[in-house]
Protein backbone atom coordinates (compact mmCIF):
# COMPACT_ATOMS: atom_id res chain seq x y z
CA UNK A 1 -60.70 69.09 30.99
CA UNK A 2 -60.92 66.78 27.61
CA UNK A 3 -58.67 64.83 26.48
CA UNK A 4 -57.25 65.27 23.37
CA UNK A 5 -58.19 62.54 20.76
CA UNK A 6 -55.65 60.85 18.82
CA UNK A 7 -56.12 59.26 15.46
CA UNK A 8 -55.44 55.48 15.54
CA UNK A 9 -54.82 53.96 12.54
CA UNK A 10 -56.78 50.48 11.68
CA UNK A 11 -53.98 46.85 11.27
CA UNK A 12 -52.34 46.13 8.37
CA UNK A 13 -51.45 42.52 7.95
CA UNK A 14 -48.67 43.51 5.60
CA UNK A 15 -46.48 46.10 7.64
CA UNK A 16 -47.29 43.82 10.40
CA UNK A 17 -45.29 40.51 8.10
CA UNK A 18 -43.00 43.33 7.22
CA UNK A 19 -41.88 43.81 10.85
CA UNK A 20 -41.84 39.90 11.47
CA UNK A 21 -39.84 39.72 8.28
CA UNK A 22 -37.02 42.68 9.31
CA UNK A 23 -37.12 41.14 12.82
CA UNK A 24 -35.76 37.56 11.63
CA UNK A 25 -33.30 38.93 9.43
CA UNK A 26 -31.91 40.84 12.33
CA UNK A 27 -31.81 37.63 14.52
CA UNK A 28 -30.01 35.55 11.66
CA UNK A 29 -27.45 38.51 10.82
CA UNK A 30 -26.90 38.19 14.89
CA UNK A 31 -26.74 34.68 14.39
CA UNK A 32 -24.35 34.62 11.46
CA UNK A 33 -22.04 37.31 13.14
CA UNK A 34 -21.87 34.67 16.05
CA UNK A 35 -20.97 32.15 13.89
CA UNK A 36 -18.30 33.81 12.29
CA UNK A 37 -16.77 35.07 15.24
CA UNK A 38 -16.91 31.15 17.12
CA UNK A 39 -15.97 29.97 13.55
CA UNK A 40 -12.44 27.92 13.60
CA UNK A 41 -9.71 29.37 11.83
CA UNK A 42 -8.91 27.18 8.70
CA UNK A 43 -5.82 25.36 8.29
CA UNK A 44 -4.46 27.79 5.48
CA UNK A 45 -4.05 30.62 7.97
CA UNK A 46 -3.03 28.42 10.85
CA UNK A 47 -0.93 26.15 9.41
CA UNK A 48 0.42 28.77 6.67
CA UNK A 49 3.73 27.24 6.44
CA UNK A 50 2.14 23.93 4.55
CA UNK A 51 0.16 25.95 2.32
CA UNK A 52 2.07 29.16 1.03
CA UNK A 53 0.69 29.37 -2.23
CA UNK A 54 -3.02 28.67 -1.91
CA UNK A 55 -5.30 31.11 -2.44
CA UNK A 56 -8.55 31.09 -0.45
CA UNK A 57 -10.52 32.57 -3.47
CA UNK A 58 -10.27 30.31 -5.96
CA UNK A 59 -8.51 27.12 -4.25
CA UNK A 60 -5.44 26.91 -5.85
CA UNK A 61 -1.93 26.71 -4.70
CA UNK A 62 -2.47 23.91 -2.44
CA UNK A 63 0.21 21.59 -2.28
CA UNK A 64 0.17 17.99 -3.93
CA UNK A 65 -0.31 15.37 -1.99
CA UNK A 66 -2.11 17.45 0.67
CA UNK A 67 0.28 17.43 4.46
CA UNK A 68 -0.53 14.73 6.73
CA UNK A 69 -0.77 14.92 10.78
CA UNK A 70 2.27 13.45 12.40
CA UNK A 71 0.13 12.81 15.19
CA UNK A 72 -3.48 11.09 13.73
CA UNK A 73 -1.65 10.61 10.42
CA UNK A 74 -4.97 12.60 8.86
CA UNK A 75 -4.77 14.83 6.06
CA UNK A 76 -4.87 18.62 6.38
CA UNK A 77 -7.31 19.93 4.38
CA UNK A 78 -6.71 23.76 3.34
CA UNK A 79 -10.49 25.20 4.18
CA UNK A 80 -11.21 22.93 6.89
CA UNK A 81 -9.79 23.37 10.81
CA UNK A 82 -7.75 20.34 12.05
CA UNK A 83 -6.86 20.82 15.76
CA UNK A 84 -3.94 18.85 16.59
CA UNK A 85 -4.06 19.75 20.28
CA UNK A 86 -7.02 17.52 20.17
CA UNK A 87 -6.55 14.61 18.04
CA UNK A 88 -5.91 11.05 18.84
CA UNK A 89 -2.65 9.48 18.24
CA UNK A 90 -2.47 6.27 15.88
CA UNK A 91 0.27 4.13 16.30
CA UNK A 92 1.73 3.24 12.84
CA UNK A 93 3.14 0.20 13.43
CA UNK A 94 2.59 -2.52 15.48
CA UNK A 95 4.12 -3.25 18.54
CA UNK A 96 5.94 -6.45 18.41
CA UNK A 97 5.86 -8.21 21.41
CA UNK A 98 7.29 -12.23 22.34
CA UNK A 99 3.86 -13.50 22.08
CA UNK A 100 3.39 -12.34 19.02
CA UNK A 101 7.08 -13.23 17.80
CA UNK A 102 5.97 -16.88 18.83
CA UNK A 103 2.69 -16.63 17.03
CA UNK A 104 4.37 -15.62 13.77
CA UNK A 105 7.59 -18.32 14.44
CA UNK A 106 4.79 -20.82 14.29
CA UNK A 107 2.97 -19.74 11.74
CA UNK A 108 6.15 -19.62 9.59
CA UNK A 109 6.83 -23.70 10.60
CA UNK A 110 3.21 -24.70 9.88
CA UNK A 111 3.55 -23.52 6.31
CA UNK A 112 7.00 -24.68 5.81
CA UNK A 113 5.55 -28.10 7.17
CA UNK A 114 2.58 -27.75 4.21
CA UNK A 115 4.87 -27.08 2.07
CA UNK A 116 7.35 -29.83 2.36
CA UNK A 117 4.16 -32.28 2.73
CA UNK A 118 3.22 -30.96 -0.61
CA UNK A 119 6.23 -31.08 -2.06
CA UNK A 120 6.75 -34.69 -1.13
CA UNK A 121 2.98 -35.93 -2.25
CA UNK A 122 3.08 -34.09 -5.67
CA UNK A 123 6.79 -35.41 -6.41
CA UNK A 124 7.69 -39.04 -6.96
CA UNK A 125 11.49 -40.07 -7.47
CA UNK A 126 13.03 -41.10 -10.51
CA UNK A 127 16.38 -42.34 -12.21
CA UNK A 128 18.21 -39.19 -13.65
CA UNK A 129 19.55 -41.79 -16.06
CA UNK A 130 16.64 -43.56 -17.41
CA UNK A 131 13.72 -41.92 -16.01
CA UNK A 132 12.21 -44.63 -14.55
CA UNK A 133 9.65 -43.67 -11.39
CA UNK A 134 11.53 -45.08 -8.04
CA UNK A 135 9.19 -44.55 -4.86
CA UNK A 136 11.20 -46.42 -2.34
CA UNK A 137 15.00 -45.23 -2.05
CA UNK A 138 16.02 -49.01 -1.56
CA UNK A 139 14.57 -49.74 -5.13
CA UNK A 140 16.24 -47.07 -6.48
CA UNK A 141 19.70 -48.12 -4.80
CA UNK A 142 18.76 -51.86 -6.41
CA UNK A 143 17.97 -50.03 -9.91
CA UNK A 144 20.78 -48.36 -9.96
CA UNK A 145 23.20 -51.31 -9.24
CA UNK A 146 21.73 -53.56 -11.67
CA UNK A 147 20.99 -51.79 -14.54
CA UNK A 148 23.47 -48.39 -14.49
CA UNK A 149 26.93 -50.54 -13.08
CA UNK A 150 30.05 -48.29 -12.76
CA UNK A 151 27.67 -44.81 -13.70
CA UNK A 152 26.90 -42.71 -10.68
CA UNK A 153 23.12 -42.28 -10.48
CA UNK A 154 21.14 -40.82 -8.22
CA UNK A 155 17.64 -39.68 -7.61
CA UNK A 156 15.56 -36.76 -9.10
CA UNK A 157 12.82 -35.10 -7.75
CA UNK A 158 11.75 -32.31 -9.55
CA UNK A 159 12.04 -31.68 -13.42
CA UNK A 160 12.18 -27.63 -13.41
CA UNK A 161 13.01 -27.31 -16.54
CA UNK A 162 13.29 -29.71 -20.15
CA UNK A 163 16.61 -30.12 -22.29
CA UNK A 164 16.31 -31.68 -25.36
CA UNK A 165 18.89 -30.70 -27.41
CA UNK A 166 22.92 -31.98 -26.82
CA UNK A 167 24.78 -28.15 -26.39
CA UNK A 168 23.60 -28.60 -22.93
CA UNK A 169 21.02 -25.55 -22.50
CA UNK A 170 17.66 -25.34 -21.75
CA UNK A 171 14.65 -25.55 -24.41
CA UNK A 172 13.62 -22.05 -25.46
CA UNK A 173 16.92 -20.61 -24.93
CA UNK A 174 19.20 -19.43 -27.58
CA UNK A 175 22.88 -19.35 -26.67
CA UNK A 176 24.85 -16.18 -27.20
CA UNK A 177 27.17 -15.88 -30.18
CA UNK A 178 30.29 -16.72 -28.58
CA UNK A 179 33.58 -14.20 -29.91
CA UNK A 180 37.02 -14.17 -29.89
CA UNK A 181 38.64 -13.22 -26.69
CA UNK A 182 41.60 -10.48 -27.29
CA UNK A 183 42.37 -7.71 -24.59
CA UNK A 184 45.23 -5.87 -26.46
CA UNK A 185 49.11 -6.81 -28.01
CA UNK A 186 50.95 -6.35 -24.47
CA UNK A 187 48.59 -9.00 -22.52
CA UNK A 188 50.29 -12.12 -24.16
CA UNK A 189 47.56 -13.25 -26.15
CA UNK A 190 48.58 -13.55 -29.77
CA UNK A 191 45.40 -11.77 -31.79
CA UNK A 192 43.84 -12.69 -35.29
C-alpha cells in the first residue's frame, strides 16, 4: 500500500520571527499580569483615611504637607506602598542619661569659665567719676580717696552704652512727650 504524499511547504524566515515575536509578547503579558497581581497596594487605597480626596488619575487631592509615619517618622507618599508592619522605629529624641547630663554640666562651666576669662582680659577698670583706667582695685581705692573725698566712687567695667547729654537718657534716644496726668473730677486731682 502507498502512502499518501503530503505537500510540505518550504521555511519562511518571516512567519517564523512572527511566531518568536507573538511568543514574547505572551511571556511579558504573563509577566506583567504577575506583576500586577504581586504588586503592593499603594498608600491611597490602604491608608484611605489620610488621603480622601486624591485622585489616582490625575494626582490631586493629596493632602499638604504629605502624613508622616509615627513609627519611622517617613513620609507617606500617595502612589507609593509604605509598610509600617515593617519599618524601623527612630527614636526622636535623645535619651538623656547621667553621663550625658555630666557631659553637658561641664560643657556649660567650660564656657562660662571662657567667658568670664574674656570678659576680664577685654575689660580694664575705671573711675565712674573721672574715667581714669584703674587695673589694681587698691589703686582705685587710693584714687578714689585722694582725688574724689566725701563722693562715693566706685569702679566700672563695662561702658554698654554712651550719655552725653544732662536729661539723663541714652544717646540716640528721644524721650517721650511727657502729658498731664488727670483720671477724672471724683479722683481728687484738681484738672486744667
Amino acid at each position: 500500500m502507498a502512502l499518501p504524499i503530503v505537500y510540505k511547504s518550504p521555511k519562511n524566515p518571516n512567519v517564523d520571527a512572527a511566531k518568536a515575536k507573538l511568543k514574547a509578547e505572551a511571556e511579558e503579558k504573563a509577566a506583567r499580569r504577575e506583576r500586577y497581581l504581586n504588586a503592593p497596594v499603594p498608600n491611597y487605597i490602604c491608608y484611605s483615611w489620610l488621603f480622601p480626596n486624591f485622585d489616582p488619575k490625575t494626582h490631586r487631592g493629596a493632602p499638604s504637607p504629605l502624613p508622616k509615619c509615627v513609627k519611622c517618622d517617613g513620609t507617606i507618599f500617595p502612589m507609593e506602598h509604605h509598610d509600617a508592619a515593617t519599618c524601623v522605629f527612630t527614636p526622636k529624641y535623645v535619651e538623656h542619661t547621667p553621663e550625658r547630663k555630666e557631659h553637658s554640666e561641664a560643657r556649660r562651666e567650660e564656657i562660662r569659665k571662657a567667658n568670664h576669662e574674656e570678659s576680664r582680659e577685654n575689660t580694664v577698670p575705671r573711675c565712674s567719676e573721672c574715667g581714669i583706667e584703674l587695673p589694681e582695685y587698691a589703686d582705685f581705692l587710693a584714687h578714689a580717696a585722694e582725688e574724689h573725698e566725701g563722693i562715693r566712687v566706685k569702679p566700672v567695667r563695662n561702658y554698654r552704652a554712651v550719655d552725653g547729654e544732662p536729661d539723663g537718657d541714652l544717646d540716640g534716644y528721644d524721650d517721650e512727650p511727657e502729658e498731664d496726668y488727670c483720671e477724672g473730677d471724683d479722683d481728687g486731682y484738681d484738672c486744667d
